[in-house]
N, C-alpha and C. Protein backbone atom coordinates (compact mmCIF):
# COMPACT_ATOMS: atom_id res chain seq x y z
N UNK A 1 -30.40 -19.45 -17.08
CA UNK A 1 -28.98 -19.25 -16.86
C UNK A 1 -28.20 -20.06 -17.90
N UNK A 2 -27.38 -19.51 -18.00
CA UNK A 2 -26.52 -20.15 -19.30
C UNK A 2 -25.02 -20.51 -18.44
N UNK A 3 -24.68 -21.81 -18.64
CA UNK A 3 -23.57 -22.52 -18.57
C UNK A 3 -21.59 -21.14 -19.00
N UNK A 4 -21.41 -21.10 -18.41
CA UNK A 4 -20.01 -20.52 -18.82
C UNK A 4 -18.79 -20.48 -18.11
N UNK A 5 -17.39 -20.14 -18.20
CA UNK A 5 -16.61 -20.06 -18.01
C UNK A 5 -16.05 -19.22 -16.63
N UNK A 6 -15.53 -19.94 -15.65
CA UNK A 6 -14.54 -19.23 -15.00
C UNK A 6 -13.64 -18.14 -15.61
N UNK A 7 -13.85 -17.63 -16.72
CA UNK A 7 -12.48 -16.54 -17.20
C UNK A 7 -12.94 -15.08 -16.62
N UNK A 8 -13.71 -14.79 -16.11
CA UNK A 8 -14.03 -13.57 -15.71
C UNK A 8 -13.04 -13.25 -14.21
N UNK A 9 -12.79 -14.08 -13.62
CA UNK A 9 -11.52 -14.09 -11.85
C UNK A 9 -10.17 -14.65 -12.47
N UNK A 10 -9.63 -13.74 -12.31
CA UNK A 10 -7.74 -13.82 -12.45
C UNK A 10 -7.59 -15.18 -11.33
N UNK A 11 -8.74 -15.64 -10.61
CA UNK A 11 -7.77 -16.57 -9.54
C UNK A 11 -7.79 -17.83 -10.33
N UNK A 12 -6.95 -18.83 -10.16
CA UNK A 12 -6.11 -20.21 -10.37
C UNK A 12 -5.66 -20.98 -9.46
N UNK A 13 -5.45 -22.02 -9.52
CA UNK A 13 -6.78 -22.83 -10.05
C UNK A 13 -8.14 -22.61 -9.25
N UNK A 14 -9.43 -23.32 -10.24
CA UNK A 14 -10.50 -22.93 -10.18
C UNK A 14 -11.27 -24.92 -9.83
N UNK A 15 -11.23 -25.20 -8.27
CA UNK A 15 -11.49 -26.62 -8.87
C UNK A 15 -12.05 -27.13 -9.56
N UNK A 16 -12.26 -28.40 -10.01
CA UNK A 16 -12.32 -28.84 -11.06
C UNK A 16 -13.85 -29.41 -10.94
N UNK A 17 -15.02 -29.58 -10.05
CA UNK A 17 -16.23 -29.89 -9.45
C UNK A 17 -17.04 -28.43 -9.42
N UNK A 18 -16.80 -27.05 -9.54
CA UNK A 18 -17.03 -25.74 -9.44
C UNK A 18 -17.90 -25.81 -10.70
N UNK A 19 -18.95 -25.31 -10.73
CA UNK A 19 -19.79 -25.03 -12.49
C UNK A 19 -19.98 -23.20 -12.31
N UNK A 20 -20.08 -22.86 -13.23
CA UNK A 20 -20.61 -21.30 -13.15
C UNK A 20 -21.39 -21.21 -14.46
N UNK A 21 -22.74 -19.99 -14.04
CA UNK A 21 -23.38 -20.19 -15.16
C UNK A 21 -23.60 -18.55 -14.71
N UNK A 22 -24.03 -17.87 -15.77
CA UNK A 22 -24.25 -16.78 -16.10
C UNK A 22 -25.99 -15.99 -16.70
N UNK A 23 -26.51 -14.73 -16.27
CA UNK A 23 -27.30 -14.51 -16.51
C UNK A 23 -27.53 -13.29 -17.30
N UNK A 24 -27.72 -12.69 -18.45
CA UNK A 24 -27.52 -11.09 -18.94
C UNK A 24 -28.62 -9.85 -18.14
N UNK A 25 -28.23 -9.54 -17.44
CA UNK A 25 -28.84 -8.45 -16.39
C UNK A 25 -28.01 -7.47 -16.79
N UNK A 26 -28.55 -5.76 -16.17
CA UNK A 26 -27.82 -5.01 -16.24
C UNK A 26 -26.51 -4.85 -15.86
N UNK A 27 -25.91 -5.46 -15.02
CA UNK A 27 -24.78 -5.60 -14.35
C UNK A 27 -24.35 -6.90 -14.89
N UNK A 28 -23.18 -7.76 -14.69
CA UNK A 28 -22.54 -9.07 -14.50
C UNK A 28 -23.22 -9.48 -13.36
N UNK A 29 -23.77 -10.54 -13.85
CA UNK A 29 -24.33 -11.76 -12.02
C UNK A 29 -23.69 -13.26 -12.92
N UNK A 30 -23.34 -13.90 -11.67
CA UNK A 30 -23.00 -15.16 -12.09
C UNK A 30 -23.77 -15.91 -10.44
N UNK A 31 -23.47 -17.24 -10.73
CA UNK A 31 -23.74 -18.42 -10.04
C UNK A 31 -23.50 -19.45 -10.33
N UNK A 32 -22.39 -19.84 -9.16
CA UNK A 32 -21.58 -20.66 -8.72
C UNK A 32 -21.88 -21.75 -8.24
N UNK A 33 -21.73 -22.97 -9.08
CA UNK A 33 -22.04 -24.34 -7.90
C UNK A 33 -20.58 -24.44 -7.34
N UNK A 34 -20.50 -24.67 -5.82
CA UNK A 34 -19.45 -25.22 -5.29
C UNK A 34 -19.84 -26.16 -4.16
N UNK A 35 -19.93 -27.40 -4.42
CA UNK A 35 -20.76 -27.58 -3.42
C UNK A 35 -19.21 -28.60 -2.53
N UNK A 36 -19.74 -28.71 -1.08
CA UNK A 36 -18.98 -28.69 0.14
C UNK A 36 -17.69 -27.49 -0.12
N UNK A 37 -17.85 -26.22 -0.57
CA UNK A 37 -16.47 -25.23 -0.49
C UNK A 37 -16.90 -24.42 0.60
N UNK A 38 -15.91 -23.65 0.77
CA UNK A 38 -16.09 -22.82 2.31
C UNK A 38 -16.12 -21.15 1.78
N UNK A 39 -16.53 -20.42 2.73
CA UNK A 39 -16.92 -18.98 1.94
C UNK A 39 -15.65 -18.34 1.68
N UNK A 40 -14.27 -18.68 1.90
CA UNK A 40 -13.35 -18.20 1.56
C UNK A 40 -13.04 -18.42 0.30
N UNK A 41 -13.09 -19.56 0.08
CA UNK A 41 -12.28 -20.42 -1.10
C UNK A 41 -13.42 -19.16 -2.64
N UNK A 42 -14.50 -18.78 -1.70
CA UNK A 42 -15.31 -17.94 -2.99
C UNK A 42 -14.69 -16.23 -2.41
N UNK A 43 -14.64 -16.30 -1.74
CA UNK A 43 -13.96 -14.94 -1.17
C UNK A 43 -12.56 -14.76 -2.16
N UNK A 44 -12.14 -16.03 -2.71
CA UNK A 44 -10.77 -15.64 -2.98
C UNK A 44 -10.95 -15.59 -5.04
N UNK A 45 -11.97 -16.31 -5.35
CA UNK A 45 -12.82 -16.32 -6.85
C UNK A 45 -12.95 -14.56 -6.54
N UNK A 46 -13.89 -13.91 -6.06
CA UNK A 46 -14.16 -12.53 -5.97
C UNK A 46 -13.27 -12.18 -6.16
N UNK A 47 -12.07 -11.72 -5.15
CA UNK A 47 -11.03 -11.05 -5.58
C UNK A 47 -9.99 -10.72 -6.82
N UNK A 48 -10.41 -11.93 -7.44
CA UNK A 48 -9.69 -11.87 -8.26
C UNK A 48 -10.89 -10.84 -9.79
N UNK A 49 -11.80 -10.89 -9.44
CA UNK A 49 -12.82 -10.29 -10.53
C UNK A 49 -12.48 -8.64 -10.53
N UNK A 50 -12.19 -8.15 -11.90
CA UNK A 50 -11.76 -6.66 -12.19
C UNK A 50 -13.38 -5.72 -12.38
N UNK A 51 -14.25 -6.53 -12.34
CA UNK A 51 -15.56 -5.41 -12.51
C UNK A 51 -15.46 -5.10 -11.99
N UNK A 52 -15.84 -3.33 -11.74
CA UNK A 52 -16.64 -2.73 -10.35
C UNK A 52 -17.93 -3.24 -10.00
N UNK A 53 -18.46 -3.73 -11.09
CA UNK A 53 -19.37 -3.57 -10.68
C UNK A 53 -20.33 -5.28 -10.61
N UNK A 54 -20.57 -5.93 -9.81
CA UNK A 54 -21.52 -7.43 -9.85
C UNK A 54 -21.73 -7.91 -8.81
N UNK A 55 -22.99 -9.11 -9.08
CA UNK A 55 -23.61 -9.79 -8.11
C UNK A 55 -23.38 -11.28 -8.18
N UNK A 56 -22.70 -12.25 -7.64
CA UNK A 56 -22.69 -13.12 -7.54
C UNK A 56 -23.41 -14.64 -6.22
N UNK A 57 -23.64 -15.11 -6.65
CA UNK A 57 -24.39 -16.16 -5.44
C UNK A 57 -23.61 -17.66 -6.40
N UNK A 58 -23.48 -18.03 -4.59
CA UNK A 58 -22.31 -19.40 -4.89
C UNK A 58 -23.29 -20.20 -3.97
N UNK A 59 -23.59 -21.28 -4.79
CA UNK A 59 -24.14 -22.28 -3.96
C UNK A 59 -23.10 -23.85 -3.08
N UNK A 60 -23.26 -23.43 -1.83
CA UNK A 60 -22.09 -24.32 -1.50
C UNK A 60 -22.52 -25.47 -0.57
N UNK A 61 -23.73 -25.59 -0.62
CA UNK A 61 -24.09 -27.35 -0.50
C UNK A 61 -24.91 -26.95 0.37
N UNK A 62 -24.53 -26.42 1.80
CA UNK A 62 -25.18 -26.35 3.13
C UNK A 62 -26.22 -24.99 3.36
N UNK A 63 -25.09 -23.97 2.31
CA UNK A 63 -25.99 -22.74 2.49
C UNK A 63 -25.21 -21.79 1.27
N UNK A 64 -25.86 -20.60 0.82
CA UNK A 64 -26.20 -20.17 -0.36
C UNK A 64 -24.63 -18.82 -0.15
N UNK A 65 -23.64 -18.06 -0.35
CA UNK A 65 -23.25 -16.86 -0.78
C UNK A 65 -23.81 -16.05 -1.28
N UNK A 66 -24.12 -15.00 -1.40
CA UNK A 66 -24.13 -13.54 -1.93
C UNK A 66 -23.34 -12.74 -2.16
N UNK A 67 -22.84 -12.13 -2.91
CA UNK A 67 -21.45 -11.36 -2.91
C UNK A 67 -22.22 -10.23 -4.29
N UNK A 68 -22.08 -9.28 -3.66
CA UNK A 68 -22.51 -7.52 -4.64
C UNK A 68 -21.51 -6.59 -4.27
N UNK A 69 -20.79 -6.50 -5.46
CA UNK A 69 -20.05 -5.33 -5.11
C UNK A 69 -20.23 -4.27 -6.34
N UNK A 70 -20.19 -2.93 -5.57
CA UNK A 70 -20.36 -1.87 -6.47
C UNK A 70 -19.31 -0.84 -5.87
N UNK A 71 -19.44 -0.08 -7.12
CA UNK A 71 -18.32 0.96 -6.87
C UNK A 71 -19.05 2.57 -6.93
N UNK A 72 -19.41 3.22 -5.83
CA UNK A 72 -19.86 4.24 -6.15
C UNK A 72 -18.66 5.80 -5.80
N UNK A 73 -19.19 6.72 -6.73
CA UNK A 73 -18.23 7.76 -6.78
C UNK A 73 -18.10 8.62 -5.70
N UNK A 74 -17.21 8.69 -5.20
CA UNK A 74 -16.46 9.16 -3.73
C UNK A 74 -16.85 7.88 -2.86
N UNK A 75 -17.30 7.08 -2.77
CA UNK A 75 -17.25 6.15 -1.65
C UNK A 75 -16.63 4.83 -1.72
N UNK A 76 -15.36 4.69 -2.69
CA UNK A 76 -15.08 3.37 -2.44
C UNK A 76 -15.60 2.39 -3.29
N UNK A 77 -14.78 1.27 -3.15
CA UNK A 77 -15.42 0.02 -3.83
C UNK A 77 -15.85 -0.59 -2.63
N UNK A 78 -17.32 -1.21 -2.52
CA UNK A 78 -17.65 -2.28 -1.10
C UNK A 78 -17.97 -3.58 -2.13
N UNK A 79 -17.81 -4.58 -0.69
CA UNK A 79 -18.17 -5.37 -1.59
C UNK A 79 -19.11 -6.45 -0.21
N UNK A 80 -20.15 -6.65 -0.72
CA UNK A 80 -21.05 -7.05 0.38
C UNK A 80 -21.29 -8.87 0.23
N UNK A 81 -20.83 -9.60 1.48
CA UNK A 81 -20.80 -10.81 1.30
C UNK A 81 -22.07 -11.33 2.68
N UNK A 82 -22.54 -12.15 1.75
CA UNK A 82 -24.02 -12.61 2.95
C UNK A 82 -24.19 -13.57 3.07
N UNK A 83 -23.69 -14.43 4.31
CA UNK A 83 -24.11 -15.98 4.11
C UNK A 83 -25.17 -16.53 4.27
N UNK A 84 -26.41 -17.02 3.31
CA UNK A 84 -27.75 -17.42 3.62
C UNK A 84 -27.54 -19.14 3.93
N UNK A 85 -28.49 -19.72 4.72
CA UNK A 85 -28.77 -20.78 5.08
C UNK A 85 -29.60 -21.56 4.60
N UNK A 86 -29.93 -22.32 4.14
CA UNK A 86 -30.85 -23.34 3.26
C UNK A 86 -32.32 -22.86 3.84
N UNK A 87 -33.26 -22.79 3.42
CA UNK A 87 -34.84 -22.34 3.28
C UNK A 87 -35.29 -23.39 4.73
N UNK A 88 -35.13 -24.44 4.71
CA UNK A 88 -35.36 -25.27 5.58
C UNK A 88 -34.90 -25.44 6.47
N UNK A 89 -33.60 -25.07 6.52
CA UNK A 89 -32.25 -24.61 8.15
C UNK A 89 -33.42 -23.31 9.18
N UNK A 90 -34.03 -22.24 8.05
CA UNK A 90 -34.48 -21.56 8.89
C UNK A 90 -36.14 -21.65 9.54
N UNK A 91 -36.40 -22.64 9.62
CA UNK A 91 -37.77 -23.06 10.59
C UNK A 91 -37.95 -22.70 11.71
């Protein structure tokens, strides 16, 4: 993963503890350190992103985000958010 820039989400400000690093896949995927943020505060990073089309995972201390959204023809843009729990939460 390569180190990069918040410029891909129109949202502002972006705190200042947040890292994002990037991977070249067929699509845009990024991953997000945010650690102690809440799934909104990344709910509101998403929104602001103009792709149709990507996969993002935000790591936020306690447990992991997922966020894939695609845009398929006649059905809409979805955008699928999954909150996973640390590997060891689930014993």
């Amino acid at each position: 993963m390569t180190p990069c820039s918040f410029a891909f989400s129109k949202t502002k400000p972006i705190p200042g503890d947040w890292r994002c690093f990037a991977t070249d896949l067929a699509m845009p995927f990024w991953h997000v350190l945010a650690p102690g943020s809440r799934q909104g505060e990344i709910k509101k990073l998403v929104a602001g992103i103009a792709a149709d089309n990507f996969m993002l995972t935000a790591d936020l201390g306690e447990a992991c985000l997922l966020v894939i959204k695609t845009y398929g023809k006649g059905k809409g843009e979805k955008t699928l958010f999954r909150l996973l729990r640390k590997s060891a939460e689930c014993d």
